[in-house]
Structures are given as C-alpha cells and as structure tokens.
C-alpha atoms as a PDB file:
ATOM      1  CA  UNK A   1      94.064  68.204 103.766  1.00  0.00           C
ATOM      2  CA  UNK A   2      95.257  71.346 101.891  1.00  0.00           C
ATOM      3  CA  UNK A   3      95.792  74.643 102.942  1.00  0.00           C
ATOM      4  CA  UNK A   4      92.745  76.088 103.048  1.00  0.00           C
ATOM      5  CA  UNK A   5      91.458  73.227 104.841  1.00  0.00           C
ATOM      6  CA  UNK A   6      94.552  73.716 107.464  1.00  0.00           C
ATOM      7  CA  UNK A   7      94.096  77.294 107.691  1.00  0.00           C
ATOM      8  CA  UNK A   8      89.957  76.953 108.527  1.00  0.00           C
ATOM      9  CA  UNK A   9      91.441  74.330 111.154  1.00  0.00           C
ATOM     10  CA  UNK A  10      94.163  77.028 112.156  1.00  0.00           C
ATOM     11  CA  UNK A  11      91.607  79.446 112.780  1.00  0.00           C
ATOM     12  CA  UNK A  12      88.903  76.889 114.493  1.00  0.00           C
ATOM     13  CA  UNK A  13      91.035  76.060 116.908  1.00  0.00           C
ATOM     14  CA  UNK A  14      92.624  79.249 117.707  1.00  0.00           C
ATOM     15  CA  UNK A  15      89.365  80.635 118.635  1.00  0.00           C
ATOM     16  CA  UNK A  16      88.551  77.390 120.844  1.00  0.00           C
ATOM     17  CA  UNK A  17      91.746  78.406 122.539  1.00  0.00           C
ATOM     18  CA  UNK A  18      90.864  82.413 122.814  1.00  0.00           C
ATOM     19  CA  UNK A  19      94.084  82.745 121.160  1.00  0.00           C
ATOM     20  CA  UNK A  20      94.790  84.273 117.204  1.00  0.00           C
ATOM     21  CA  UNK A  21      96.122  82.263 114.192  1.00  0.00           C
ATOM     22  CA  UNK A  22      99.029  84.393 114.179  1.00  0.00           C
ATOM     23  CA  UNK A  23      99.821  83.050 117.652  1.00  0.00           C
ATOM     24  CA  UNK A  24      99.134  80.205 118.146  1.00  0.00           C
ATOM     25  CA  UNK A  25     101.092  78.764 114.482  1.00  0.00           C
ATOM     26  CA  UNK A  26     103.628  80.976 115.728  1.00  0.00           C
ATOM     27  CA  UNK A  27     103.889  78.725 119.164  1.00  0.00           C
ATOM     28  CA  UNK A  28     103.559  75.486 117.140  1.00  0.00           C
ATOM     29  CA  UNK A  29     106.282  76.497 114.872  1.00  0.00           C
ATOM     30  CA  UNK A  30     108.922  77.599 117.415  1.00  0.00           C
ATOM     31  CA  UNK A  31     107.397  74.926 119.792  1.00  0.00           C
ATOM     32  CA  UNK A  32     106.358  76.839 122.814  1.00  0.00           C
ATOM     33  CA  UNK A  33     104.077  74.288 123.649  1.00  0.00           C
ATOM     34  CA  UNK A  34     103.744  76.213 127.448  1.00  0.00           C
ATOM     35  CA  UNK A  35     101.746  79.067 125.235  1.00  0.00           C
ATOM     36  CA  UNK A  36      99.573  76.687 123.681  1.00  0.00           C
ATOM     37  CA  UNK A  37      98.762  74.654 126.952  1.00  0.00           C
ATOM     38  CA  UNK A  38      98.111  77.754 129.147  1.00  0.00           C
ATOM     39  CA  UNK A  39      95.210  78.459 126.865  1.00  0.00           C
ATOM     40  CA  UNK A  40      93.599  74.571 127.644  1.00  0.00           C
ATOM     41  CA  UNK A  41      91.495  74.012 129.841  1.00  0.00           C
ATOM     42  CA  UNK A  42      92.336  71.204 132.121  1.00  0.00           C
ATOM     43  CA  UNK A  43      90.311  68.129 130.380  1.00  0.00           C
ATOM     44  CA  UNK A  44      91.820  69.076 127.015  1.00  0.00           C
ATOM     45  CA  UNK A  45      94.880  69.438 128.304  1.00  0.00           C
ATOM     46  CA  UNK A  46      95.217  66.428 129.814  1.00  0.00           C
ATOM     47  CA  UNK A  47      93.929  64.546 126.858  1.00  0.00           C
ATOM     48  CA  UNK A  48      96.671  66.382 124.670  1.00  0.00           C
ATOM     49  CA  UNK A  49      99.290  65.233 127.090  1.00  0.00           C
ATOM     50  CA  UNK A  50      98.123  61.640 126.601  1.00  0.00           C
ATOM     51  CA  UNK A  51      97.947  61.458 122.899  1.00  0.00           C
ATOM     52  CA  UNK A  52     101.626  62.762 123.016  1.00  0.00           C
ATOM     53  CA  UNK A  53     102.682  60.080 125.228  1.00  0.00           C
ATOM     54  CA  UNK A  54     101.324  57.763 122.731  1.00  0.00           C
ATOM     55  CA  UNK A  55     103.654  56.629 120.345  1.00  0.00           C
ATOM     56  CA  UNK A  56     101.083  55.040 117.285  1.00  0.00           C
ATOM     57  CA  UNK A  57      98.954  58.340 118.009  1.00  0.00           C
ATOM     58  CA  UNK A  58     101.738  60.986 117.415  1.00  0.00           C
ATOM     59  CA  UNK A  59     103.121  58.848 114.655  1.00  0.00           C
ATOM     60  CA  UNK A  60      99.532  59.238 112.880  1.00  0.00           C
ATOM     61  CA  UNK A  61      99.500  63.116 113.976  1.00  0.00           C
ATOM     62  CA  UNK A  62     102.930  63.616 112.343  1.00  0.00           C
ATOM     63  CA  UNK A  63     102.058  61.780 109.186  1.00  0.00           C
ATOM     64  CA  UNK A  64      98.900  64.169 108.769  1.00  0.00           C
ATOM     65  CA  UNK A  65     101.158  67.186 109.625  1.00  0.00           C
ATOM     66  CA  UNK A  66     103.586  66.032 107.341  1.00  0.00           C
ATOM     67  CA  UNK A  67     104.295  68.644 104.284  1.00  0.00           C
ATOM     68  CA  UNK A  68     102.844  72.155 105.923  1.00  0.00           C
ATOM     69  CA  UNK A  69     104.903  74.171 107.223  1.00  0.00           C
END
C-alpha cells in the first residue's frame, strides 16, 4: 500500500466514522483510541476489540502499518 492508497483509506474510513482525516490520524497517532471508539457503533466496535485481543491478527495489522507514519 502507498500513500495515496493509505490516504483514500484515511479518508474512507473517517467518513464511515463521521469523523475528519485530520482527526481521526491525529487520534491514531497520539493513541486516543477512546476518540476513535466513541465514533463505532457497537458491532464494529466490538469486532475491533476482538481483533486487538488477537495476537496473530494485530501482528498482521502492524506488519501492514509498518513504515507510515
């Protein structure tokens, strides 16, 4: 994925989330997950919380995240 590809995805799911790109990178990069989650509704959020309590499915998350900051 490159950047442009990250920042359609950016701005994809911001608008799922009723939130703008500015924000919601902004709560991924200082980790204020709490901002993020209060914009789910209750099935996504719950299937959010499960992929992060699985270890091979965060591991695969993290090495697609890896390099954009």
């Amino acid at each position: 994925m490159d950047n442009s590809q990250f920042d359609k995805m950016l701005l994809l799911v911001s608008q799922k989330l009723g939130m703008s790109p500015e924000a919601l990178k902004n709560a991924a990069m200082t980790g204020n997950v709490d901002e993020i989650y209060s914009h789910m509704d209750k099935d996504s959020l719950d299937k959010v919380k499960a992929a992060m309590g699985n270890k091979e499915t965060m591991d695969k998350i993290m090495k697609n995240l890896k390099g954009f900051k």
